[in-house]
PDB file of N, CA and C in Angstrom:
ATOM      1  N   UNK A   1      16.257  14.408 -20.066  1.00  0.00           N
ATOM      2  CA  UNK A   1      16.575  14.288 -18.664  1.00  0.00           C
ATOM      3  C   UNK A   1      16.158  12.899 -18.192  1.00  0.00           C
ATOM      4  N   UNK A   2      16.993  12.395 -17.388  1.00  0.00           N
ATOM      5  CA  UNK A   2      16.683  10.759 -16.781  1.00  0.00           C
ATOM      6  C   UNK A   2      16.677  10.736 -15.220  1.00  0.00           C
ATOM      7  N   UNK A   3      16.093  10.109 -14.592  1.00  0.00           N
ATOM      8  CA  UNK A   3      15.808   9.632 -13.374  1.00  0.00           C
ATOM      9  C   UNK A   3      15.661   8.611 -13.019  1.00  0.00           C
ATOM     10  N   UNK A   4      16.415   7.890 -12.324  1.00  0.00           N
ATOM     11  CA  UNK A   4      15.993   6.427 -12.304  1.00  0.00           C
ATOM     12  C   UNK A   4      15.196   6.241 -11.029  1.00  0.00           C
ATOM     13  N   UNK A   5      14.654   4.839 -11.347  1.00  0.00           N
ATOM     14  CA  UNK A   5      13.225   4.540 -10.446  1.00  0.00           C
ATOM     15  C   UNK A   5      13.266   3.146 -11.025  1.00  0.00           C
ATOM     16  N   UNK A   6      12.685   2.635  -9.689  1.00  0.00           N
ATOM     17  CA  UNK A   6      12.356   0.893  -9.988  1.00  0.00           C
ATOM     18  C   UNK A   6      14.249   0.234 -10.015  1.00  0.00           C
ATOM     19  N   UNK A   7      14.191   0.617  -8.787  1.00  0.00           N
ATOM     20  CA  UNK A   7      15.998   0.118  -9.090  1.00  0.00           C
ATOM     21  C   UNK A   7      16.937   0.422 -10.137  1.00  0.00           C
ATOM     22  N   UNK A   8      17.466   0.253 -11.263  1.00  0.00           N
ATOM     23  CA  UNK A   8      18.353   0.586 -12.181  1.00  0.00           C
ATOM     24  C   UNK A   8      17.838   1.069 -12.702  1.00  0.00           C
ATOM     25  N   UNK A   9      16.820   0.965 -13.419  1.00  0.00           N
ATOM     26  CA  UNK A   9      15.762   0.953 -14.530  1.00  0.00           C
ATOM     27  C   UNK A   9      15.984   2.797 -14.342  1.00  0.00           C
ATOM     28  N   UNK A  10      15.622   3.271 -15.757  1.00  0.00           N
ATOM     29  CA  UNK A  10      16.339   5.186 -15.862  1.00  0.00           C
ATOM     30  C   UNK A  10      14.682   5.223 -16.970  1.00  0.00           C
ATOM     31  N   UNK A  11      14.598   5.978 -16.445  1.00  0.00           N
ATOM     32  CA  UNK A  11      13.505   7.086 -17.236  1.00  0.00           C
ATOM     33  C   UNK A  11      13.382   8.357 -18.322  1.00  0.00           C
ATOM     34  N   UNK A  12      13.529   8.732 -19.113  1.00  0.00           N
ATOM     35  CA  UNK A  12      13.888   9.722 -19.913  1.00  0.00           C
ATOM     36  C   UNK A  12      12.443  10.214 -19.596  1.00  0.00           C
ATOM     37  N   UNK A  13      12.870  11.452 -19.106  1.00  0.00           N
ATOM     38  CA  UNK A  13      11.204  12.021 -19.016  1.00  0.00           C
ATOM     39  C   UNK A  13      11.471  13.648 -20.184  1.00  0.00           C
ATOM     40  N   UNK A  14      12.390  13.754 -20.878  1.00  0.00           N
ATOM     41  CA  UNK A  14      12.642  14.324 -21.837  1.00  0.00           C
ATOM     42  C   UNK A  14      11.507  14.053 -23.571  1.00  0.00           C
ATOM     43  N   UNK A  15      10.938  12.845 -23.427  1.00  0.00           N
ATOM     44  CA  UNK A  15      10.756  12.434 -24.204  1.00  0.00           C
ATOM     45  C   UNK A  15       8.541  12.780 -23.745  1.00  0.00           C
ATOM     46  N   UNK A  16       8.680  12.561 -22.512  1.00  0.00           N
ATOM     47  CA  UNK A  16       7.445  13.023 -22.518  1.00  0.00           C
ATOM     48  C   UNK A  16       6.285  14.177 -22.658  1.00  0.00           C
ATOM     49  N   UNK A  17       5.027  13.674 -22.907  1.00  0.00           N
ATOM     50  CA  UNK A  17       4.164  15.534 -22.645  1.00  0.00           C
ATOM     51  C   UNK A  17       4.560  15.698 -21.338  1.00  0.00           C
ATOM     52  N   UNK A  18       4.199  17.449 -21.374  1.00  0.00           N
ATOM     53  CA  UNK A  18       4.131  17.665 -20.439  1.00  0.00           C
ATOM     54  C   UNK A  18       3.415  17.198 -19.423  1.00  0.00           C
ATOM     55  N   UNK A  19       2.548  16.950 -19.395  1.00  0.00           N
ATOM     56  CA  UNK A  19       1.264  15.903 -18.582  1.00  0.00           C
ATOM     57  C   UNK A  19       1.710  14.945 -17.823  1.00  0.00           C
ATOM     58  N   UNK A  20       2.074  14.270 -18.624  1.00  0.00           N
ATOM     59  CA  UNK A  20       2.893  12.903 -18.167  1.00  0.00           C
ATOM     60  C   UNK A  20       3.966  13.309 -17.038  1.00  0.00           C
ATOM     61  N   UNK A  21       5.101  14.431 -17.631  1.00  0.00           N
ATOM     62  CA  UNK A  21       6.286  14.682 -16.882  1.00  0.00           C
ATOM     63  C   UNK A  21       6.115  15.210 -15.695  1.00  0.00           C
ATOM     64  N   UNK A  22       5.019  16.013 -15.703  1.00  0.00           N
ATOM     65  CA  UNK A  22       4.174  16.444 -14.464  1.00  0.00           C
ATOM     66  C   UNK A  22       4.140  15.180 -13.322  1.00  0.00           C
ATOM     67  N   UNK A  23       3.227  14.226 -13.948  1.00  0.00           N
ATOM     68  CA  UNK A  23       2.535  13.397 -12.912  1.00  0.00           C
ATOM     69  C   UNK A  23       3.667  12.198 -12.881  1.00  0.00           C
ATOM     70  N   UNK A  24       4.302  12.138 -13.637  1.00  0.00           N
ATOM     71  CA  UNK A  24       5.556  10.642 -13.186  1.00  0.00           C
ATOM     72  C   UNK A  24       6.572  11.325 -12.366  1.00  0.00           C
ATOM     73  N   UNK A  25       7.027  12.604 -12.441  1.00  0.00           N
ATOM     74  CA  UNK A  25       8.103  13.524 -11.485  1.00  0.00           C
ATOM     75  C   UNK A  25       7.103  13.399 -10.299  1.00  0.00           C
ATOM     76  N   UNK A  26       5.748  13.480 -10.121  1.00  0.00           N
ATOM     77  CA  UNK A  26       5.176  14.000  -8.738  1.00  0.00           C
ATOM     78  C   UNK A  26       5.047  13.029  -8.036  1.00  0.00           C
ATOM     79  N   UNK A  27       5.891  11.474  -8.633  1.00  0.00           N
ATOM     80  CA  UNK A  27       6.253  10.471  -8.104  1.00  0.00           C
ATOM     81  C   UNK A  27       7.603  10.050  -7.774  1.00  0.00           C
ATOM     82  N   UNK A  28       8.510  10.538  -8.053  1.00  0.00           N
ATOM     83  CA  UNK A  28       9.699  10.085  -8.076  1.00  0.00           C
ATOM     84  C   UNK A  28       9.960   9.785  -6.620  1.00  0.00           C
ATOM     85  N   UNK A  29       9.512  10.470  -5.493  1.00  0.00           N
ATOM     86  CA  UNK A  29       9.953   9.923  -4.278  1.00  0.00           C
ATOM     87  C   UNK A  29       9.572   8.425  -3.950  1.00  0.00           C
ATOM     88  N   UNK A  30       9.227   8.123  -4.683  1.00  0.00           N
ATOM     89  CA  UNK A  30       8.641   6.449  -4.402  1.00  0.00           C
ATOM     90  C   UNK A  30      10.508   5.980  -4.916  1.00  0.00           C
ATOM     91  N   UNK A  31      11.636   6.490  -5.415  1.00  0.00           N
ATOM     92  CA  UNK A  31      12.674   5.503  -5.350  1.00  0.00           C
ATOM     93  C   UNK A  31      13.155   5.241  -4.361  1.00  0.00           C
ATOM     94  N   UNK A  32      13.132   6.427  -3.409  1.00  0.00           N
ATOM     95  CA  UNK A  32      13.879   6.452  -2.164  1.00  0.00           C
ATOM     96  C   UNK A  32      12.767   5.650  -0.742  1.00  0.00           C
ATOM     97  N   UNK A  33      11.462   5.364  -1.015  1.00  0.00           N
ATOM     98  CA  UNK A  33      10.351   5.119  -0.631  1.00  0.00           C
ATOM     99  C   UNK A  33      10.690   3.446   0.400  1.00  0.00           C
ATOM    100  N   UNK A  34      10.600   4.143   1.776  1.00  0.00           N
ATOM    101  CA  UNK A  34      10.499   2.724   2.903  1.00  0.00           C
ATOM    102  C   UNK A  34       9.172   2.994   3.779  1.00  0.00           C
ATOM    103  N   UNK A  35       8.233   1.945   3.301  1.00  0.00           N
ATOM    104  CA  UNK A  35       7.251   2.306   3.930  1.00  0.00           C
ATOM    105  C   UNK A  35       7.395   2.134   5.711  1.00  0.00           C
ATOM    106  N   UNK A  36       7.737   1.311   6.069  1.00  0.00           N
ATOM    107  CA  UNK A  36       8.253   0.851   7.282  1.00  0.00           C
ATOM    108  C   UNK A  36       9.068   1.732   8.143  1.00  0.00           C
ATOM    109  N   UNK A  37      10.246   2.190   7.694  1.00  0.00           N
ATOM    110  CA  UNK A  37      11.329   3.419   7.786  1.00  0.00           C
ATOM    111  C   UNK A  37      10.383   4.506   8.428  1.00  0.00           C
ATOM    112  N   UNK A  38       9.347   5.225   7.307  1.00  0.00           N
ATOM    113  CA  UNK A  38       8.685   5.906   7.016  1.00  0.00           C
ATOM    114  C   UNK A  38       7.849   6.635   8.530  1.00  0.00           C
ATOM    115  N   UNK A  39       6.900   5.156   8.080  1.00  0.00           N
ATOM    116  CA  UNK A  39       6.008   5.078   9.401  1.00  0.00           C
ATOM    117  C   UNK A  39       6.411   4.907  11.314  1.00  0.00           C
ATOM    118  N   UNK A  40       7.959   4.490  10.740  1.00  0.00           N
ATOM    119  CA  UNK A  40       8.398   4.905  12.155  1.00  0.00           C
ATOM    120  C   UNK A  40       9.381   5.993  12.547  1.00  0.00           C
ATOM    121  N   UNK A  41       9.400   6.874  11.576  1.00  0.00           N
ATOM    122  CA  UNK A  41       9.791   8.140  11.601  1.00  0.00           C
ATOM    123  C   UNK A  41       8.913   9.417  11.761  1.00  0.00           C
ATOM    124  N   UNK A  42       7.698   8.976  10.759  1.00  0.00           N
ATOM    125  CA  UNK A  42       6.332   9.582  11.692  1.00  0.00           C
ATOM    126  C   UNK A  42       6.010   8.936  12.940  1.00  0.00           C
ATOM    127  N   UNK A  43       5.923   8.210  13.617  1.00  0.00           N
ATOM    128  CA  UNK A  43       5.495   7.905  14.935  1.00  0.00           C
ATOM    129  C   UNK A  43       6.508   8.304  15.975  1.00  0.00           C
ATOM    130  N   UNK A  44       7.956   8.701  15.479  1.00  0.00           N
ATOM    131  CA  UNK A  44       8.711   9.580  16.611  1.00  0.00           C
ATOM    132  C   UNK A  44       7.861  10.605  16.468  1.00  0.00           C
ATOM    133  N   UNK A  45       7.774  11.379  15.914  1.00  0.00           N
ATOM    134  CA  UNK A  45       7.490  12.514  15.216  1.00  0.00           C
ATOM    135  C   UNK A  45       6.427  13.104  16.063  1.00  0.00           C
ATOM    136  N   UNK A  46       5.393  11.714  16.722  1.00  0.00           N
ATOM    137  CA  UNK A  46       4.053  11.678  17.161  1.00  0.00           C
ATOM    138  C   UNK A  46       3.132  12.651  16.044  1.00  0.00           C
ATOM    139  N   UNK A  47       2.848  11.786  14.746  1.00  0.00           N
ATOM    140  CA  UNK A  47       2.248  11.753  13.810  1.00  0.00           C
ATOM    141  C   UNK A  47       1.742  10.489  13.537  1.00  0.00           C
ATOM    142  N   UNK A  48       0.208  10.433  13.696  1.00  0.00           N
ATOM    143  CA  UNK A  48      -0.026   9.290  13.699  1.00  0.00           C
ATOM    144  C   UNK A  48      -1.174   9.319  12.251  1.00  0.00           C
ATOM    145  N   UNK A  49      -0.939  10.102  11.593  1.00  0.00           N
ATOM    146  CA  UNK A  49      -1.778  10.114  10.686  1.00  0.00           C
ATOM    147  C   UNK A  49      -1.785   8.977   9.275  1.00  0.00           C
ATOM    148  N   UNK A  50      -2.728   8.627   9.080  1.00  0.00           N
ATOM    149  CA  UNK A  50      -2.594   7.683   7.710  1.00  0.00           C
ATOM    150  C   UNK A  50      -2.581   8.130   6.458  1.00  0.00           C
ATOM    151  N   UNK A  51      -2.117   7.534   5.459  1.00  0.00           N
ATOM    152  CA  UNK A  51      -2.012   7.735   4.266  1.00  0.00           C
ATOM    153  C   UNK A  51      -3.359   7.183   3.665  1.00  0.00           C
ATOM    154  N   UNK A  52      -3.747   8.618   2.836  1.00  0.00           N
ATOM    155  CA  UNK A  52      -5.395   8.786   1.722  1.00  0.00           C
ATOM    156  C   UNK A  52      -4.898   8.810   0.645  1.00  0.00           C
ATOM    157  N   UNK A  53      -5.523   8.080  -0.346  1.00  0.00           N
ATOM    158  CA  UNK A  53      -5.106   8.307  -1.729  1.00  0.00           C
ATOM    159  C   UNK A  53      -6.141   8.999  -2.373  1.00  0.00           C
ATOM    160  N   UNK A  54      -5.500  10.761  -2.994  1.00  0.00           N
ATOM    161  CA  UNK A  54      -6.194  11.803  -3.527  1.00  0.00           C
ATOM    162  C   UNK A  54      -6.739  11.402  -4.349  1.00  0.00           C
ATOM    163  N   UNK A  55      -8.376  10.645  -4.581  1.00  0.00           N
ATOM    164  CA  UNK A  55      -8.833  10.667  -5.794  1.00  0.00           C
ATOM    165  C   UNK A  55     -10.540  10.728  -5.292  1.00  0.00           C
ATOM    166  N   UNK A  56     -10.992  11.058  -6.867  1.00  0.00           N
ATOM    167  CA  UNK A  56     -12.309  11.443  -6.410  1.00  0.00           C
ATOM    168  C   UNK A  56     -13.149  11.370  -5.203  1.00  0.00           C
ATOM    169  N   UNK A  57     -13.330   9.598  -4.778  1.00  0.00           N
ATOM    170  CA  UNK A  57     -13.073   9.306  -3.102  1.00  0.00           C
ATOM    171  C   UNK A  57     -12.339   8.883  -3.010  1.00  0.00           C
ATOM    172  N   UNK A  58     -11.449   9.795  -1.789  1.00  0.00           N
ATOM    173  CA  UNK A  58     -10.359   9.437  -0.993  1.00  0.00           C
ATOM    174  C   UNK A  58     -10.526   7.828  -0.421  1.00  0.00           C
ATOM    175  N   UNK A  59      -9.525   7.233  -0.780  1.00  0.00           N
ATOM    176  CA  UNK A  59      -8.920   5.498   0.096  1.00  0.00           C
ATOM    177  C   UNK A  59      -8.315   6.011   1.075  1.00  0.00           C
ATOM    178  N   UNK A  60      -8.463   4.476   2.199  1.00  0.00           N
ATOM    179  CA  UNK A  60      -7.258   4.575   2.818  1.00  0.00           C
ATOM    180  C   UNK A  60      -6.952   3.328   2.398  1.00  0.00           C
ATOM    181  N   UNK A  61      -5.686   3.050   1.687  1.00  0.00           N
ATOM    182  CA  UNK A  61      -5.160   1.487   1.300  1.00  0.00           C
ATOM    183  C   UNK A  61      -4.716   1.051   2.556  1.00  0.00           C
ATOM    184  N   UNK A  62      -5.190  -0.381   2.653  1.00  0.00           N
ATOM    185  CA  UNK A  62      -5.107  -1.246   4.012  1.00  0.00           C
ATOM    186  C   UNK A  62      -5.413  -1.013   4.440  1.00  0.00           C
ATOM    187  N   UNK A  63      -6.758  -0.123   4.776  1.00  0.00           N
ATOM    188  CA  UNK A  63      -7.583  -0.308   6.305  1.00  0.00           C
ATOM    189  C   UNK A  63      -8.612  -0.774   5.662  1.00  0.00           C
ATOM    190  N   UNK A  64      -9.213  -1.349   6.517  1.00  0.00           N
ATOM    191  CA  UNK A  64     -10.098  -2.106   6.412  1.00  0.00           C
ATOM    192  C   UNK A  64     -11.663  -1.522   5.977  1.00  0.00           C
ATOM    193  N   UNK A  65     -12.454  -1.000   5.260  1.00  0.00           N
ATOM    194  CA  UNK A  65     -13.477  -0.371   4.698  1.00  0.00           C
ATOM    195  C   UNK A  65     -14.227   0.153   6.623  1.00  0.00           C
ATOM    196  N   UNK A  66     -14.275  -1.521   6.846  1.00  0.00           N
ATOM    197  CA  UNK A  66     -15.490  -1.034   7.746  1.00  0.00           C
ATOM    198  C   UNK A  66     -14.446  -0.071   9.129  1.00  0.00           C
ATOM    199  N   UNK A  67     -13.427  -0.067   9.502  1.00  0.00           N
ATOM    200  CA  UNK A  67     -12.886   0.630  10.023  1.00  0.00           C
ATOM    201  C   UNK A  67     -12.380   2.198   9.924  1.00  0.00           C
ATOM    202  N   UNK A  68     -12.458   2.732   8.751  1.00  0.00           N
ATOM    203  CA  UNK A  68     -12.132   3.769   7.726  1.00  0.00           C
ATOM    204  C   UNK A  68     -12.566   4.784   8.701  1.00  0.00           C
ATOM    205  N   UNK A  69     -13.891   4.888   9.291  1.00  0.00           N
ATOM    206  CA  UNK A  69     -14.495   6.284   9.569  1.00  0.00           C
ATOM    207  C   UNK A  69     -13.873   6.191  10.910  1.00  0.00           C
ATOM    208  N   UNK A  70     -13.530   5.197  12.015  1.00  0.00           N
ATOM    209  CA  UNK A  70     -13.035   5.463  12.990  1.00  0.00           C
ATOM    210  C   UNK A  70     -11.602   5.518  12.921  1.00  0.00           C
ATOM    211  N   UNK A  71     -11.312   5.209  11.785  1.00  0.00           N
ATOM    212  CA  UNK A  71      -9.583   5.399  11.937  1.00  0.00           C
ATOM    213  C   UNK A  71      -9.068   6.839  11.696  1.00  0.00           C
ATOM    214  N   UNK A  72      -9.588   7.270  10.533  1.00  0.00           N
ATOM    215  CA  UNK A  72      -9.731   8.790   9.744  1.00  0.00           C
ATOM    216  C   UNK A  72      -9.945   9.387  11.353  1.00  0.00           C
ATOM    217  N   UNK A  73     -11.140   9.333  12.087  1.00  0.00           N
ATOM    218  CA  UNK A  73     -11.358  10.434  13.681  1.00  0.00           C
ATOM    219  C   UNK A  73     -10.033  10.481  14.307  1.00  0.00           C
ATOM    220  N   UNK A  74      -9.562   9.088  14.758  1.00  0.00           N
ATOM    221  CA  UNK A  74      -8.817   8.628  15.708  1.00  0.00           C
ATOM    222  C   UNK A  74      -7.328   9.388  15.212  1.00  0.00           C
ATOM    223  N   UNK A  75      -6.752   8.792  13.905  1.00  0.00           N
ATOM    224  CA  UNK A  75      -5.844   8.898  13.415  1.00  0.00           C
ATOM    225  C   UNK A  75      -5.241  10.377  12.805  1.00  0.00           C
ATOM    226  N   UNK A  76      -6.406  10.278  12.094  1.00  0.00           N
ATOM    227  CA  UNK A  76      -6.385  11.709  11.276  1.00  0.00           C
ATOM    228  C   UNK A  76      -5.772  11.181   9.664  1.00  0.00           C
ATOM    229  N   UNK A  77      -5.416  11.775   8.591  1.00  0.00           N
ATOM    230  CA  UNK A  77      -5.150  11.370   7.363  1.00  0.00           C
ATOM    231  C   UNK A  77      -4.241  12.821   6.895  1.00  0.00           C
ATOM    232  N   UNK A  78      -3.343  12.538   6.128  1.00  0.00           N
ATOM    233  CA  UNK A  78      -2.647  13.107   4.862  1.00  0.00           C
ATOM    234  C   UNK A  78      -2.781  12.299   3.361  1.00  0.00           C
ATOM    235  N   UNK A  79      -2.742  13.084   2.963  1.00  0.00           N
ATOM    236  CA  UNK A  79      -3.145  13.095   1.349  1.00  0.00           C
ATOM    237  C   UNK A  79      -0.979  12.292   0.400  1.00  0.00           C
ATOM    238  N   UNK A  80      -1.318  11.565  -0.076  1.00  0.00           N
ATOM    239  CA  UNK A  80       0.000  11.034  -0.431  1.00  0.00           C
ATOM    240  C   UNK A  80      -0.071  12.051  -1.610  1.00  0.00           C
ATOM    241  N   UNK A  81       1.622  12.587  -1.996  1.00  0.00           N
ATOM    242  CA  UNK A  81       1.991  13.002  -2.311  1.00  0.00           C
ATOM    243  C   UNK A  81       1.948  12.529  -4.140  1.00  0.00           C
ATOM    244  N   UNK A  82       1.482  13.036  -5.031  1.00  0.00           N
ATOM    245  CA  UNK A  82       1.518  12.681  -6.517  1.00  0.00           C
ATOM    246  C   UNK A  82      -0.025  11.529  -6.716  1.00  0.00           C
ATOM    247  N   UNK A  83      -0.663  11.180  -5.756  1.00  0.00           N
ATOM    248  CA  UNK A  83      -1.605  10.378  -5.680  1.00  0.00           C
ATOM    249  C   UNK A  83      -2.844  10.990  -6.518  1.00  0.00           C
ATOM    250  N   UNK A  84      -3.453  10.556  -7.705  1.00  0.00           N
ATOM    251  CA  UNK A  84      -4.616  10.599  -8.178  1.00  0.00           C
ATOM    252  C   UNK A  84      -5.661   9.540  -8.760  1.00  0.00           C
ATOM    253  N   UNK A  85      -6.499   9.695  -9.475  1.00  0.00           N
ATOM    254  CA  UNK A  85      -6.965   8.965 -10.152  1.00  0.00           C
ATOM    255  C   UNK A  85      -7.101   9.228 -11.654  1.00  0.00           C
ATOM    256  N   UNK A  86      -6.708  10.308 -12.235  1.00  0.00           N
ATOM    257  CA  UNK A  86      -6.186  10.672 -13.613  1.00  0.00           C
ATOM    258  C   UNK A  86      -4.954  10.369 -14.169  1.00  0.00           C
ATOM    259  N   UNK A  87      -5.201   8.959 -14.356  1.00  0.00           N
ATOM    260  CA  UNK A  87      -4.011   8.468 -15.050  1.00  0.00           C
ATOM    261  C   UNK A  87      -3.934   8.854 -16.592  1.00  0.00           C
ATOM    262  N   UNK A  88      -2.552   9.082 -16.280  1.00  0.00           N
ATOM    263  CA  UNK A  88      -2.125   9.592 -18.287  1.00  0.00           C
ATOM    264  C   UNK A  88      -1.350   8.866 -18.842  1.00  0.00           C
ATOM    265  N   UNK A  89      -0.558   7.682 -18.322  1.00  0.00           N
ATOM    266  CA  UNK A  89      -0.023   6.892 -19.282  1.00  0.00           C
ATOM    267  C   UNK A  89       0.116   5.734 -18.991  1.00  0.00           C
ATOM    268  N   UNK A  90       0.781   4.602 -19.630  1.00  0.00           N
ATOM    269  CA  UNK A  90       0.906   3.219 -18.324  1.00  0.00           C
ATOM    270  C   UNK A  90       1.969   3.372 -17.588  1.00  0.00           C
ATOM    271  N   UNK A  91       3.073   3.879 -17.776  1.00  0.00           N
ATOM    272  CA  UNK A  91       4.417   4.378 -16.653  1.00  0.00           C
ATOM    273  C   UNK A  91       3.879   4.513 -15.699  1.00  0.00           C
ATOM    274  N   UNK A  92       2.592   6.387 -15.946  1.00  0.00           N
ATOM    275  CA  UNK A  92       2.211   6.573 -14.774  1.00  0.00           C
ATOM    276  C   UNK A  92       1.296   5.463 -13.783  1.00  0.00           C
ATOM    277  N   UNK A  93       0.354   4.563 -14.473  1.00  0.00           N
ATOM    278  CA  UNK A  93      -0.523   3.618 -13.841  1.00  0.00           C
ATOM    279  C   UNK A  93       0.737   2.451 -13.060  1.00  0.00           C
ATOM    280  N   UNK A  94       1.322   2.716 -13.375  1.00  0.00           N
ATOM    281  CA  UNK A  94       2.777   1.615 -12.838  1.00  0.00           C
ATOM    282  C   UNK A  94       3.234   2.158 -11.508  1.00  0.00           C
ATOM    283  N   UNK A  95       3.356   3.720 -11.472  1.00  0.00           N
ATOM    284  CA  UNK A  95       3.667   4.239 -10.188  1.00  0.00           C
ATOM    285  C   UNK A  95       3.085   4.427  -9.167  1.00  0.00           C
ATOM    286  N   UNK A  96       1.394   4.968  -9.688  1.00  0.00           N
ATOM    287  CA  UNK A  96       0.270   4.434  -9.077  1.00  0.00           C
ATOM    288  C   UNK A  96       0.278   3.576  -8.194  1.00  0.00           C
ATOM    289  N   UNK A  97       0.214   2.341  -8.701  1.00  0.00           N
ATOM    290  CA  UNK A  97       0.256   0.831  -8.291  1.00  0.00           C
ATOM    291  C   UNK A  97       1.275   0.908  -7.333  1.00  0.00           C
ATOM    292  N   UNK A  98       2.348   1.491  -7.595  1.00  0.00           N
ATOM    293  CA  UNK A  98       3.405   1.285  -6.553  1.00  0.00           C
ATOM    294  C   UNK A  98       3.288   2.188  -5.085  1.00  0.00           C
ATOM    295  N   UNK A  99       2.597   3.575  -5.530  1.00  0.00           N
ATOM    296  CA  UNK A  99       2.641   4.229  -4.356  1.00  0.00           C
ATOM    297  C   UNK A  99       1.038   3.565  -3.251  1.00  0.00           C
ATOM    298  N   UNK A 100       0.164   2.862  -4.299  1.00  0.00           N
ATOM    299  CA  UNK A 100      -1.004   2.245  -3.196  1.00  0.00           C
ATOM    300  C   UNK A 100      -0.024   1.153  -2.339  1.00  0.00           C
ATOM    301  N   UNK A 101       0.895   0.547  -3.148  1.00  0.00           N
ATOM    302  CA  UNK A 101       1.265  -0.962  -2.184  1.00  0.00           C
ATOM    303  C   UNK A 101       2.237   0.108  -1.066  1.00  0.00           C
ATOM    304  N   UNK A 102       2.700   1.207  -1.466  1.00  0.00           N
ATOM    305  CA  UNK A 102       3.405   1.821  -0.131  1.00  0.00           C
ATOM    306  C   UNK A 102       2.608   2.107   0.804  1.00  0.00           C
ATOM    307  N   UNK A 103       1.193   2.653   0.725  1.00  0.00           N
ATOM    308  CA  UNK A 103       0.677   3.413   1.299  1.00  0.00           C
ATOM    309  C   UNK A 103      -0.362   2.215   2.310  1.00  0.00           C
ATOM    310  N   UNK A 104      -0.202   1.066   1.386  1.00  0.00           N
ATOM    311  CA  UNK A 104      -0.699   0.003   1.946  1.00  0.00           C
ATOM    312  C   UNK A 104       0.132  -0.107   3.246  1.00  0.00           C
ATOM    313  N   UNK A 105       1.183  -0.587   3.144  1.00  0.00           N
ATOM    314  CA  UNK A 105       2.410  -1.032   4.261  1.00  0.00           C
ATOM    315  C   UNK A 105       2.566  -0.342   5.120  1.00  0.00           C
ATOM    316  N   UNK A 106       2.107   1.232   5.025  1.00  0.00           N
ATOM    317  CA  UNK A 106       2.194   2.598   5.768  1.00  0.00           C
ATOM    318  C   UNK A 106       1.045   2.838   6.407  1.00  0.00           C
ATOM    319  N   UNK A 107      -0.072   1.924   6.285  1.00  0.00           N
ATOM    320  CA  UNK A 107      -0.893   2.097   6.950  1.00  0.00           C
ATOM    321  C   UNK A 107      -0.921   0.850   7.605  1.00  0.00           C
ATOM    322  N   UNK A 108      -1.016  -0.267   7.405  1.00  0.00           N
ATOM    323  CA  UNK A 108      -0.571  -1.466   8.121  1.00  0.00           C
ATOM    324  C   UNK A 108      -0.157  -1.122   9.446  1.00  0.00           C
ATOM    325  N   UNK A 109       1.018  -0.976   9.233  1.00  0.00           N
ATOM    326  CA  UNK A 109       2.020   0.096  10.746  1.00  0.00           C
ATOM    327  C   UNK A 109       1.298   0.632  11.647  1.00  0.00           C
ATOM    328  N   UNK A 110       1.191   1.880  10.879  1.00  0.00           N
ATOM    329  CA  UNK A 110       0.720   3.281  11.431  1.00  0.00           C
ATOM    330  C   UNK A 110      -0.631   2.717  11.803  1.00  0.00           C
ATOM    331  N   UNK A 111      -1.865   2.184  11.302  1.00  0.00           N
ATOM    332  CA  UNK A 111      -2.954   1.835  12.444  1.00  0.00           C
ATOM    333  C   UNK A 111      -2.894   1.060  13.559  1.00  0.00           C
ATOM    334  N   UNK A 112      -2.108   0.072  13.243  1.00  0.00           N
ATOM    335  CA  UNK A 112      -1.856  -0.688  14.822  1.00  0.00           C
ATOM    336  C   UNK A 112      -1.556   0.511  15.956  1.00  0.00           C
ATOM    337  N   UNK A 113      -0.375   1.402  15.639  1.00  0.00           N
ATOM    338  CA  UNK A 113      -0.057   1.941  16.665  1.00  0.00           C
ATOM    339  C   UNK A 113      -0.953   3.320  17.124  1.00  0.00           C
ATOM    340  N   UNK A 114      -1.812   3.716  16.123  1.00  0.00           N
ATOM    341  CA  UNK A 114      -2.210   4.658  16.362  1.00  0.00           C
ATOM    342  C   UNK A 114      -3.557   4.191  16.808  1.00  0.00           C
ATOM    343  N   UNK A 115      -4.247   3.136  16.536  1.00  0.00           N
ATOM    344  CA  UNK A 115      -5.208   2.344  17.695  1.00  0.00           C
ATOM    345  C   UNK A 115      -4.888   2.200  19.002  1.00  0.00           C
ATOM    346  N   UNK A 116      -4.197   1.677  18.964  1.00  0.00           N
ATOM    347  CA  UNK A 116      -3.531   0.907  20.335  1.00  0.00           C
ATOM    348  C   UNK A 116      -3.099   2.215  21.390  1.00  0.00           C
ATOM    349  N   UNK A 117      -2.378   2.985  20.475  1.00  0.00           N
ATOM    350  CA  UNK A 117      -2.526   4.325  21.985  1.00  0.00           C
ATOM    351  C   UNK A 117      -3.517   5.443  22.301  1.00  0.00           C
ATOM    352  N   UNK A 118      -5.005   5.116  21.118  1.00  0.00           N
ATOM    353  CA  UNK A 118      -6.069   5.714  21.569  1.00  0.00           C
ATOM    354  C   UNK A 118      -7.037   4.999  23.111  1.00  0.00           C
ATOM    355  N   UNK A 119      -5.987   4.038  23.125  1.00  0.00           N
ATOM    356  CA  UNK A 119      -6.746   3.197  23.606  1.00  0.00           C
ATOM    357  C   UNK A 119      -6.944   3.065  25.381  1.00  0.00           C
TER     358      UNK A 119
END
């Protein structure tokens, strides 16, 4: 079975463990993935929550460390979708990488505005 991801580029996830096929499928929405789009589709929504990346301690990519505990109150957080820290292959460490730089851009956004109207 193939899926493509990363623009053209096709995946045979036929070929993988199960493990793997698990955690690179629990990424695939990163092809269709606009962080920008995204974050202003949650803010109709009036969802102002940020993106955490599920791993032992939870991140928030792009906020700023020392801001974290008042943004998390203010904002609130969801858990990104396929996000861990048990990486099983380099594919998967590739998607990884890709869903922090989304989640980066998605929080970028989403804290400005969700500061600014606590305000």
């Amino acid at each position: 079975m193939l899926f493509g991801l990363f623009g053209c580029q096709e995946i045979d996830i036929s070929q993988m463990s199960p493990e793997e096929r698990e955690a690179v499928t629990s990424l695939a929405w990163l092809k269709n993935a606009d962080a920008t789009k995204d974050a202003d589709t949650a803010i109709k929504r009036g969802d102002h929550r940020l993106i955490a990346m599920a791993t032992r301690s939870p991140t928030l990519p792009g906020v700023p460390v020392e801001s974290s505990s008042k943004a998390k109150s203010v904002c609130g957080i969801r858990y990104l979708e396929g996000s861990t820290d048990a990486v099983v292959s380099d594919l998967h460490l590739k998607l990884l990488q890709e869903a922090q730089k989304y989640a980066e851009q998605f929080n970028h956004i989403m804290l400005k505005r969700c500061m600014n109207r606590s305000k």
